[in-house]
C-alpha atoms as a PDB file:
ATOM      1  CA  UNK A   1     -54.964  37.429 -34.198  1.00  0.00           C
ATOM      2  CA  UNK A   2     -55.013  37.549 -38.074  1.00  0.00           C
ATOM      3  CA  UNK A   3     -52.645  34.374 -38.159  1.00  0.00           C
ATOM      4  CA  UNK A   4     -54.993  32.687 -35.970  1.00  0.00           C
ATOM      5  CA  UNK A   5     -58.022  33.903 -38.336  1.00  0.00           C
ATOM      6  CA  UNK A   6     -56.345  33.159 -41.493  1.00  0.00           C
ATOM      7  CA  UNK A   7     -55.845  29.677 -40.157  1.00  0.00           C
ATOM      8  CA  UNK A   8     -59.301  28.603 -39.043  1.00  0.00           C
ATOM      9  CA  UNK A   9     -60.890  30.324 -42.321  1.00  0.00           C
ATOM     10  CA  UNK A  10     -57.809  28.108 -44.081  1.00  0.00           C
ATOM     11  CA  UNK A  11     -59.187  24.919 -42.535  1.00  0.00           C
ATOM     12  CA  UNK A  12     -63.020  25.552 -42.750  1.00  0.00           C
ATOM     13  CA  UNK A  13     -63.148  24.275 -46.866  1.00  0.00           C
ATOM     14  CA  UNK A  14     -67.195  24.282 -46.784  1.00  0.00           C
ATOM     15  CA  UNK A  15     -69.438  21.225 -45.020  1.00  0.00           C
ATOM     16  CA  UNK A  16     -67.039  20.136 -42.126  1.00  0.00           C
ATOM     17  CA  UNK A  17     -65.301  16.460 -42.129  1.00  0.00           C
ATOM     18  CA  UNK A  18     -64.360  17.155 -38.477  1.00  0.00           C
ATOM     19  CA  UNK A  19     -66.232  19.468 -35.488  1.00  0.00           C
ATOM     20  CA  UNK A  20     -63.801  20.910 -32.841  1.00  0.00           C
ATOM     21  CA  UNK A  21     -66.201  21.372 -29.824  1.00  0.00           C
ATOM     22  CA  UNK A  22     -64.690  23.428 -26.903  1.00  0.00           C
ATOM     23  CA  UNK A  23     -66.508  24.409 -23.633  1.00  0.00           C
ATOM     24  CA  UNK A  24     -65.668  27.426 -22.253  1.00  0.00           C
ATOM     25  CA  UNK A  25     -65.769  29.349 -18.952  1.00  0.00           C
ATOM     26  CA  UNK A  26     -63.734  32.784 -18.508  1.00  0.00           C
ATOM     27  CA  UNK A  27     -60.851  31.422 -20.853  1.00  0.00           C
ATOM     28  CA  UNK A  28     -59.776  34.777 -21.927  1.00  0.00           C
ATOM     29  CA  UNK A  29     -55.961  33.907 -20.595  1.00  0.00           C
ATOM     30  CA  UNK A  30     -56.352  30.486 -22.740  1.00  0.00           C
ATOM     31  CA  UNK A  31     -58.518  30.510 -25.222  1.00  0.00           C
ATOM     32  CA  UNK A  32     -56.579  32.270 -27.855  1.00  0.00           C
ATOM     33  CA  UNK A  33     -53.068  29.929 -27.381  1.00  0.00           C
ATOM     34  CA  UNK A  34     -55.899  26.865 -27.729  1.00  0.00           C
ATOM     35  CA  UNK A  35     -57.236  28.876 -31.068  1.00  0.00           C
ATOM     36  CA  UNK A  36     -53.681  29.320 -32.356  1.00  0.00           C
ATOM     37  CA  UNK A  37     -52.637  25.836 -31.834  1.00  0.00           C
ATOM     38  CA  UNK A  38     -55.479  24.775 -33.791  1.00  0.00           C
ATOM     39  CA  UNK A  39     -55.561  27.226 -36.351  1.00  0.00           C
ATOM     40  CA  UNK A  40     -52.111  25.388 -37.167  1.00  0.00           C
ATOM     41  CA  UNK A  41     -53.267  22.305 -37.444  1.00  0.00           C
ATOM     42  CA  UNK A  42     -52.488  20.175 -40.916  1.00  0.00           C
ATOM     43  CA  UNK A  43     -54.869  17.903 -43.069  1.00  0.00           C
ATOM     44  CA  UNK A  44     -57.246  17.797 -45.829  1.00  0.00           C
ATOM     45  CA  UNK A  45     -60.426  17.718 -43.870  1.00  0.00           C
ATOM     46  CA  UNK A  46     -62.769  20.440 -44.052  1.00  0.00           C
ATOM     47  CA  UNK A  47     -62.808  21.820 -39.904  1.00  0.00           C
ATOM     48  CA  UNK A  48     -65.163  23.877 -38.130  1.00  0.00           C
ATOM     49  CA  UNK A  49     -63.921  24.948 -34.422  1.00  0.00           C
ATOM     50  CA  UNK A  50     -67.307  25.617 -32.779  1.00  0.00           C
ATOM     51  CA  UNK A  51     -66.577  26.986 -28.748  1.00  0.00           C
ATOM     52  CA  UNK A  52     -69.334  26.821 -26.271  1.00  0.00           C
ATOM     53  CA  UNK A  53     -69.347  30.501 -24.129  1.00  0.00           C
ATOM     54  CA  UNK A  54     -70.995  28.737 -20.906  1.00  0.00           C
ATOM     55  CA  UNK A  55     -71.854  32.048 -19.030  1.00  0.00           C
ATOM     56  CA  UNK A  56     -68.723  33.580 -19.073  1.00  0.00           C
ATOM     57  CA  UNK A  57     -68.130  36.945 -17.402  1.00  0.00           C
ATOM     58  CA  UNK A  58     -64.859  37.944 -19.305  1.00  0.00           C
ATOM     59  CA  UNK A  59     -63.768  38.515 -22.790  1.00  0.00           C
ATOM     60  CA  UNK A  60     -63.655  34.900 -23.734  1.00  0.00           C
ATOM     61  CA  UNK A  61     -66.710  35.111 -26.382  1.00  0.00           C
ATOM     62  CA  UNK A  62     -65.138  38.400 -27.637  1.00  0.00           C
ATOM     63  CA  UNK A  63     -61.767  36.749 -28.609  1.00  0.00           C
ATOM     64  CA  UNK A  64     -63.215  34.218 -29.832  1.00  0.00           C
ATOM     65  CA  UNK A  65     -65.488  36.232 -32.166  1.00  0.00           C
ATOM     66  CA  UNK A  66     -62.074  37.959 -33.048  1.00  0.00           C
ATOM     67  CA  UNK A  67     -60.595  34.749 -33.980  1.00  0.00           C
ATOM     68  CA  UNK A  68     -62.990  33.319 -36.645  1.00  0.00           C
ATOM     69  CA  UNK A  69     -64.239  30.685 -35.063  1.00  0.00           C
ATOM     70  CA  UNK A  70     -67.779  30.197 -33.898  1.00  0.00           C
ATOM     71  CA  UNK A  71     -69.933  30.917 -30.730  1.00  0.00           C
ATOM     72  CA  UNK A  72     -72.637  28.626 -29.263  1.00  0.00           C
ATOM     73  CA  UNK A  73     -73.868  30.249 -26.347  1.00  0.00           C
ATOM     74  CA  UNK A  74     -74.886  27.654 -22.955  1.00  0.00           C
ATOM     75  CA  UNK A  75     -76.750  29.201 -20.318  1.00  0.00           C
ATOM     76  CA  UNK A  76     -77.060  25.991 -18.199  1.00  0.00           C
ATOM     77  CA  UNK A  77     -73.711  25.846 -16.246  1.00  0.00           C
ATOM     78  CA  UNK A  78     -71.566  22.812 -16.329  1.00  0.00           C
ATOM     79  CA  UNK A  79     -69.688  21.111 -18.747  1.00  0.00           C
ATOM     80  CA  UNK A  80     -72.054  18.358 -19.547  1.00  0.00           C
ATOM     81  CA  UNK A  81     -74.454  20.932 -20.768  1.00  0.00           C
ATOM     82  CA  UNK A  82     -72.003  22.704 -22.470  1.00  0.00           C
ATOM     83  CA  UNK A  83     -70.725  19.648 -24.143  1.00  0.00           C
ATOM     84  CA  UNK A  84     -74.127  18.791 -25.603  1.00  0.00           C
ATOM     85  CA  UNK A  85     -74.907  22.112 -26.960  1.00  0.00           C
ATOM     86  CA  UNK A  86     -71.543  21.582 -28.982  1.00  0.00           C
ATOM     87  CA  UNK A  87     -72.672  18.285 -30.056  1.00  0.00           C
ATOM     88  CA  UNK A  88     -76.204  19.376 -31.318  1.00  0.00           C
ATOM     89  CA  UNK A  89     -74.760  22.610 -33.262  1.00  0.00           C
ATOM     90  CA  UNK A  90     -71.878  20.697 -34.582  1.00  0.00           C
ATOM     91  CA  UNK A  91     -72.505  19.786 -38.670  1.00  0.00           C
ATOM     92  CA  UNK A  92     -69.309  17.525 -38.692  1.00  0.00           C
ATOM     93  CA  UNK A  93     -69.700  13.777 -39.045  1.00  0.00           C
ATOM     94  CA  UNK A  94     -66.512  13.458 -36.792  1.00  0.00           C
ATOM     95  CA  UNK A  95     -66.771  15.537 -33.305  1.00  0.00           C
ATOM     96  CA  UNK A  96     -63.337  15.931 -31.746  1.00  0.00           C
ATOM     97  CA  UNK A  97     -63.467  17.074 -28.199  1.00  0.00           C
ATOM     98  CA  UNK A  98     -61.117  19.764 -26.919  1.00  0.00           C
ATOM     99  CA  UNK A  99     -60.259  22.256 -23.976  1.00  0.00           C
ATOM    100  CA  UNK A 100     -59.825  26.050 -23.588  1.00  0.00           C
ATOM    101  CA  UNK A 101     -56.806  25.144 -21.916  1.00  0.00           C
ATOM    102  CA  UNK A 102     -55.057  22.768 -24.025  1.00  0.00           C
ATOM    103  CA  UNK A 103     -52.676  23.087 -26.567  1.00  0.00           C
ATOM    104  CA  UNK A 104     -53.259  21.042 -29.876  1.00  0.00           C
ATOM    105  CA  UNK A 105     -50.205  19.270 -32.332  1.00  0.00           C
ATOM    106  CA  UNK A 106     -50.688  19.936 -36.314  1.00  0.00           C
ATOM    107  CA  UNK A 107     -51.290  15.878 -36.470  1.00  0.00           C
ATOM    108  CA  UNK A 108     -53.837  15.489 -33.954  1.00  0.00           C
ATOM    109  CA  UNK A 109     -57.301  15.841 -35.970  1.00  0.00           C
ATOM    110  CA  UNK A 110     -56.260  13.663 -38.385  1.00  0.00           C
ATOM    111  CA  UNK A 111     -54.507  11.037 -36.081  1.00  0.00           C
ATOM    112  CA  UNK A 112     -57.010  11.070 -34.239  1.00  0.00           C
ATOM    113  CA  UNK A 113     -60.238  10.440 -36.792  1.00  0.00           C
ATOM    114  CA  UNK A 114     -58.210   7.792 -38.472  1.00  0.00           C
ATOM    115  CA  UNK A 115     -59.267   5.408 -36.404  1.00  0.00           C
ATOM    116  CA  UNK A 116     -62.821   5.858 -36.484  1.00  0.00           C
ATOM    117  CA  UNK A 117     -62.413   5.451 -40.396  1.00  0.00           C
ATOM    118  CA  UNK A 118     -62.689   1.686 -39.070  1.00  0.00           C
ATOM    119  CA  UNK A 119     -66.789   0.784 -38.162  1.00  0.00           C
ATOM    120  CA  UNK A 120     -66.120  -1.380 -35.460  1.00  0.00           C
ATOM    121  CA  UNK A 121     -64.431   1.573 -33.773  1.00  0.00           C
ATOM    122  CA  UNK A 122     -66.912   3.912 -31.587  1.00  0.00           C
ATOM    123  CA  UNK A 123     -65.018   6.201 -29.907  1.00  0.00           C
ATOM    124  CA  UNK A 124     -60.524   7.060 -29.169  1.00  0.00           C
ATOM    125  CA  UNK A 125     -58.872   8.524 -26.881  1.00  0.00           C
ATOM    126  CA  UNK A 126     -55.237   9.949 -26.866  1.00  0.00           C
ATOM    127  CA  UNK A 127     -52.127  10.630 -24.818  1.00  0.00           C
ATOM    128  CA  UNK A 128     -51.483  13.906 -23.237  1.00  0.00           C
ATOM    129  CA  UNK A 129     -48.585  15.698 -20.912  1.00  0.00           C
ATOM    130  CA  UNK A 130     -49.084  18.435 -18.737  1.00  0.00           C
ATOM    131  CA  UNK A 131     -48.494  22.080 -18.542  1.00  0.00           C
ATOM    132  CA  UNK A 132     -46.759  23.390 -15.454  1.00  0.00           C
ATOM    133  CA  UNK A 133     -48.576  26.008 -13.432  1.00  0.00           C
ATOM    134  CA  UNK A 134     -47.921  25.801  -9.887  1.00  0.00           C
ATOM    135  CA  UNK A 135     -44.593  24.251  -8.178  1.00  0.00           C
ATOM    136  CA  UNK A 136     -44.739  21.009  -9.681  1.00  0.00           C
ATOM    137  CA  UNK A 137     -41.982  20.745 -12.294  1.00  0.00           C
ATOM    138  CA  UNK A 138     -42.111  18.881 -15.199  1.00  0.00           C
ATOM    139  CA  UNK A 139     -39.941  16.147 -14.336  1.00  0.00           C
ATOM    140  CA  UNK A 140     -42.305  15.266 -11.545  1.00  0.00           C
ATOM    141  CA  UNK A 141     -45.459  15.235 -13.954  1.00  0.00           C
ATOM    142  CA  UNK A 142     -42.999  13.113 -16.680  1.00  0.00           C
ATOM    143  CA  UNK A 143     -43.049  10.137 -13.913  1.00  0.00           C
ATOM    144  CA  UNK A 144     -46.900  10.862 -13.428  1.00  0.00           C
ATOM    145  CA  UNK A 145     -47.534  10.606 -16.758  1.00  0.00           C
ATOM    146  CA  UNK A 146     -45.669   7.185 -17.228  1.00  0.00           C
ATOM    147  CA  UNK A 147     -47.692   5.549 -14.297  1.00  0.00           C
ATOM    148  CA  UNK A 148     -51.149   7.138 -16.257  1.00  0.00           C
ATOM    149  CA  UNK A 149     -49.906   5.473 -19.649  1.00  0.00           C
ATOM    150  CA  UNK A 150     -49.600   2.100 -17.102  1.00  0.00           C
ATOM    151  CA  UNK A 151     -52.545   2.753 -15.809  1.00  0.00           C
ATOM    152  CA  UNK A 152     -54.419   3.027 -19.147  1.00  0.00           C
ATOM    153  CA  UNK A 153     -53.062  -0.729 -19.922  1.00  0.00           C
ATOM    154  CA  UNK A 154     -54.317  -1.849 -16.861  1.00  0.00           C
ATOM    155  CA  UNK A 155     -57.724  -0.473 -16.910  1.00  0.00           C
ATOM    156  CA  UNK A 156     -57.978  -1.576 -21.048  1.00  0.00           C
ATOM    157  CA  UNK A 157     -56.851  -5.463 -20.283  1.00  0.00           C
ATOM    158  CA  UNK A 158     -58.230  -6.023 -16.529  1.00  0.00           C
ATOM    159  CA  UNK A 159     -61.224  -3.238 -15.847  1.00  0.00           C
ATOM    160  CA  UNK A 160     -62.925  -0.638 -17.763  1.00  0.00           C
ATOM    161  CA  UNK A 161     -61.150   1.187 -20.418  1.00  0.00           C
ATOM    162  CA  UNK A 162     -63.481   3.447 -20.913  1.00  0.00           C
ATOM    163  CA  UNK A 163     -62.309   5.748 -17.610  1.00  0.00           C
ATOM    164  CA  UNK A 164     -59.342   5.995 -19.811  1.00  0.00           C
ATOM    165  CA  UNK A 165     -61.284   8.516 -22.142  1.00  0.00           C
ATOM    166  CA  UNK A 166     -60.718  12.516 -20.898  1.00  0.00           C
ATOM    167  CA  UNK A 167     -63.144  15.377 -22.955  1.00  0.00           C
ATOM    168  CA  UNK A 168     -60.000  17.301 -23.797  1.00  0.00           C
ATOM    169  CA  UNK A 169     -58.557  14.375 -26.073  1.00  0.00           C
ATOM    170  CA  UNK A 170     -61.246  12.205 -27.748  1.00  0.00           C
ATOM    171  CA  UNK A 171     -63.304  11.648 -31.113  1.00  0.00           C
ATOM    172  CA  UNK A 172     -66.214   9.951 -32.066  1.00  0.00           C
ATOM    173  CA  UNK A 173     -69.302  10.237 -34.632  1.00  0.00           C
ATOM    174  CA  UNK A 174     -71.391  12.411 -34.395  1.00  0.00           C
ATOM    175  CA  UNK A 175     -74.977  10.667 -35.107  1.00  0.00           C
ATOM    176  CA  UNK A 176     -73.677   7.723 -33.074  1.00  0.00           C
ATOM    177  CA  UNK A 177     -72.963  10.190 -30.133  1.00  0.00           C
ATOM    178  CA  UNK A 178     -76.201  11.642 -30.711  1.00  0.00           C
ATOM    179  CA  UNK A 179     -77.997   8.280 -30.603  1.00  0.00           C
ATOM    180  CA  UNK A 180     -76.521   7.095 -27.532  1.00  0.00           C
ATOM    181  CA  UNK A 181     -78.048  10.661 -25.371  1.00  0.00           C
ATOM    182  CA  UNK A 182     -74.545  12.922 -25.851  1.00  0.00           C
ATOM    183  CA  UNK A 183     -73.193  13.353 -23.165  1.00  0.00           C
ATOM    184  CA  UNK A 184     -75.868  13.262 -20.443  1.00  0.00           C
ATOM    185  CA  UNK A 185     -74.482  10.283 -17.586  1.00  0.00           C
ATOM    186  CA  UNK A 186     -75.425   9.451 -14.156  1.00  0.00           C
ATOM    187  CA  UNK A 187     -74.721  10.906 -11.206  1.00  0.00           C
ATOM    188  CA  UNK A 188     -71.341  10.365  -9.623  1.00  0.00           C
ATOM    189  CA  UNK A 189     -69.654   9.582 -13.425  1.00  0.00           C
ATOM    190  CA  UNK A 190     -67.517  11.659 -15.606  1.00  0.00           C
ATOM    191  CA  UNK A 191     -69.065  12.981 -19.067  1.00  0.00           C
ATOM    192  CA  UNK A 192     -66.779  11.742 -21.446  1.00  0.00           C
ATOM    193  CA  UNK A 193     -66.541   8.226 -20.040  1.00  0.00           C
ATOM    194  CA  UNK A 194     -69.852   7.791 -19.613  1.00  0.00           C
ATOM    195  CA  UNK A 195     -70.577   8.406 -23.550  1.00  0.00           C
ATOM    196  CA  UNK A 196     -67.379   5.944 -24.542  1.00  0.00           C
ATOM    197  CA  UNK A 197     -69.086   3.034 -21.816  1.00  0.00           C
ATOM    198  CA  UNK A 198     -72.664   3.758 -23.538  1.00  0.00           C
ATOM    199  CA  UNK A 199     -71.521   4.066 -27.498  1.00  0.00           C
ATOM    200  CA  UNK A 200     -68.948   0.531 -26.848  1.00  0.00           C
ATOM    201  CA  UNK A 201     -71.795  -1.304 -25.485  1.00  0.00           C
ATOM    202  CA  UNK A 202     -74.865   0.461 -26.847  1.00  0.00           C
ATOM    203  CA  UNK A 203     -72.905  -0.337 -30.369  1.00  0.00           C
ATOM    204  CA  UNK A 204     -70.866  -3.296 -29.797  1.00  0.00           C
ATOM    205  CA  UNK A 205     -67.969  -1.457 -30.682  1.00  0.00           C
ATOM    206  CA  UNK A 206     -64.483  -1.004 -29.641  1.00  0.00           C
ATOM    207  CA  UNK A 207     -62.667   2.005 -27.925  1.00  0.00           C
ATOM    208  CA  UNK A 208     -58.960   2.931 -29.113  1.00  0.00           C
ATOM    209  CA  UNK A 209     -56.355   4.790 -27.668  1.00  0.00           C
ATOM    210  CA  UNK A 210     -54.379   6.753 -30.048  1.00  0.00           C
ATOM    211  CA  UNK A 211     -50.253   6.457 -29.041  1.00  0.00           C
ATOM    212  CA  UNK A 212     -48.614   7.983 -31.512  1.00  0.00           C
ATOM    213  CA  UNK A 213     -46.524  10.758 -30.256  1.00  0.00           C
ATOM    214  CA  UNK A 214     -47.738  12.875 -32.956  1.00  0.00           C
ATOM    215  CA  UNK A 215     -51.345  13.048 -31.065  1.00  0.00           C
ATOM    216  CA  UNK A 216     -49.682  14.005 -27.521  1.00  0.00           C
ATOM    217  CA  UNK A 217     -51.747  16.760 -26.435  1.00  0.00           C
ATOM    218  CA  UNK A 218     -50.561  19.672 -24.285  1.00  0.00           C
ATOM    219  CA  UNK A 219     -53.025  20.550 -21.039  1.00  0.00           C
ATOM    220  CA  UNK A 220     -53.019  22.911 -18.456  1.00  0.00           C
ATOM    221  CA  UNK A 221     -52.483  21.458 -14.779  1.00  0.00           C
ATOM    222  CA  UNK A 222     -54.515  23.640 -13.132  1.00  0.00           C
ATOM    223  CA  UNK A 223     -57.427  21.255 -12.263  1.00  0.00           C
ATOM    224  CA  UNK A 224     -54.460  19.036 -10.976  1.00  0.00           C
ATOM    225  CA  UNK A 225     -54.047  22.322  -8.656  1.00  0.00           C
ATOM    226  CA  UNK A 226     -57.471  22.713  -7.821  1.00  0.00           C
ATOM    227  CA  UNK A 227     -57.662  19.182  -6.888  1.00  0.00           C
ATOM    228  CA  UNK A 228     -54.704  20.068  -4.124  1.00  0.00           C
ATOM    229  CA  UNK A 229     -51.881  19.801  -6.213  1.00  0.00           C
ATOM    230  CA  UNK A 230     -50.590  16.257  -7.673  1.00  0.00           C
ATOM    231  CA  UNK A 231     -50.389  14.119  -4.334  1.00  0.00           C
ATOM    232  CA  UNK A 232     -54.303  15.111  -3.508  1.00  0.00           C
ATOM    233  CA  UNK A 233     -55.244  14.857  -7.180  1.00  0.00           C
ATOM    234  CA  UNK A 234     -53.691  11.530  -8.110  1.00  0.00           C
ATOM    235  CA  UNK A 235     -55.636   9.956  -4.859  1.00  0.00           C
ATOM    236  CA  UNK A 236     -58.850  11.455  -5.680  1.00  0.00           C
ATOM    237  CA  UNK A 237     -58.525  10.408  -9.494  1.00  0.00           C
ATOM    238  CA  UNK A 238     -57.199   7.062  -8.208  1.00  0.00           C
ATOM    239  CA  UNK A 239     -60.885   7.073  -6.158  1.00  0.00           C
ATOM    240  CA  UNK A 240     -63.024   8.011  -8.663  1.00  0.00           C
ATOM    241  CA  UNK A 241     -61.247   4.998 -10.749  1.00  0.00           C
ATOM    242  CA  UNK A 242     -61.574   2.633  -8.346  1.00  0.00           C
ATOM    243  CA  UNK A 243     -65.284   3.260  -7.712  1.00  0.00           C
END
């Protein structure tokens, strides 16, 4: 716990570059790996790791507390709400969206807010690899994770990129997020697309997805698993993308 302390005061340098904004709901068996991963992380930018305790009932806000990094309490449940409380406490001019559940590479803030150093970029996106909970092995989700890279291309060149964009793994500015509504989206949409559709058009900007293997973030599987394991959840996603 001190390591992970020492790190986040280490990468907090006064007004933050960069805002870490992570929902979270029970994560007490997460939250700290997440924490640690980012406490780790290298670059020059001045970081504050805000989490958003959305009504949990364990000792998530208590670890985090622990940990040095900050608490923004969310009584509305979901993580759309929880999400925009991040984005209206965050002071960063760069908001980097993360997960309780994900683990982070040193690289990966500043990869990842390189490319917004570019005006006629709104919003990026990155690559990421799963975490094996359940019986799937790792192998299995290697394949899966090819056919998502080649389904990224396809949706970038022929549909929408934008469904491309996932809340654990994606940047943007914060006043442009802000002017666009957050993360508020219609009914029968995803969060975190739904802002990258409204700041490319809203903007006339351009989405980019960060490849560098550098970036690859880490994630848990278990929504995968709550979905019915990878069969169910790669038809549902599959769904949801073509509708």
């Amino acid at each position: 716990m001190k390591e992970i302390r020492a790190g986040i005061e280490r990468l907090n340098k006064g007004n933050p570059d960069v805002s870490i904004v992570i929902p979270a709901y029970n994560e007490e068996e997460n939250i700290l790996q997440t924490l640690s991963s980012l406490a780790a992380s290298s670059t020059i930018k001045s970081v504050e790791i805000l989490v958003v305790n959305n009504n949990s009932t364990d000792n998530t806000e208590e670890l985090v507390r622990s940990a040095g990094a900050q608490i923004i309490t969310e009584k509305k449940q979901g993580i759309t709400p929880a999400r925009n409380a991040g984005l209206r406490a965050a002071k960063g001019f760069y908001i980097l969206n993360a997960d309780a559940d994900t683990i982070y590479p040193p690289d990966w803030i500043d990869l990842m807010t390189a490319p917004l150093e570019n005006e006629k970029t709104a919003m990026v996106y990155g690559t990421f690899s799963f975490i094996p909970t359940a019986s799937t092995s790792r192998a299995v989700y290697f394949g899966y994770e090819h056919i998502s890279d080649f389904s990224k291309w396809i949706n970038k060149k022929f549909r929408e990129e934008a469904v491309n964009i996932y809340g654990f793994n994606s940047a943007f500015r914060r006043e442009e997020g802000i002017q666009v509504g957050g993360f508020d989206h219609p009914p029968g949409t995803n969060e975190d697309g739904w802002l990258g559709l409204k700041l490319r058009v809203s903007l006339n900007k351009k989405l980019h997805h960060v490849r560098n293997r550098k970036a690859i973030v880490w994630t848990s599987d278990r929504r995968m698993q709550i979905d019915g394991g990878l069969l169910k959840g790669t038809l549902k996603r599959l769904k949801r993308h073509l509708s």
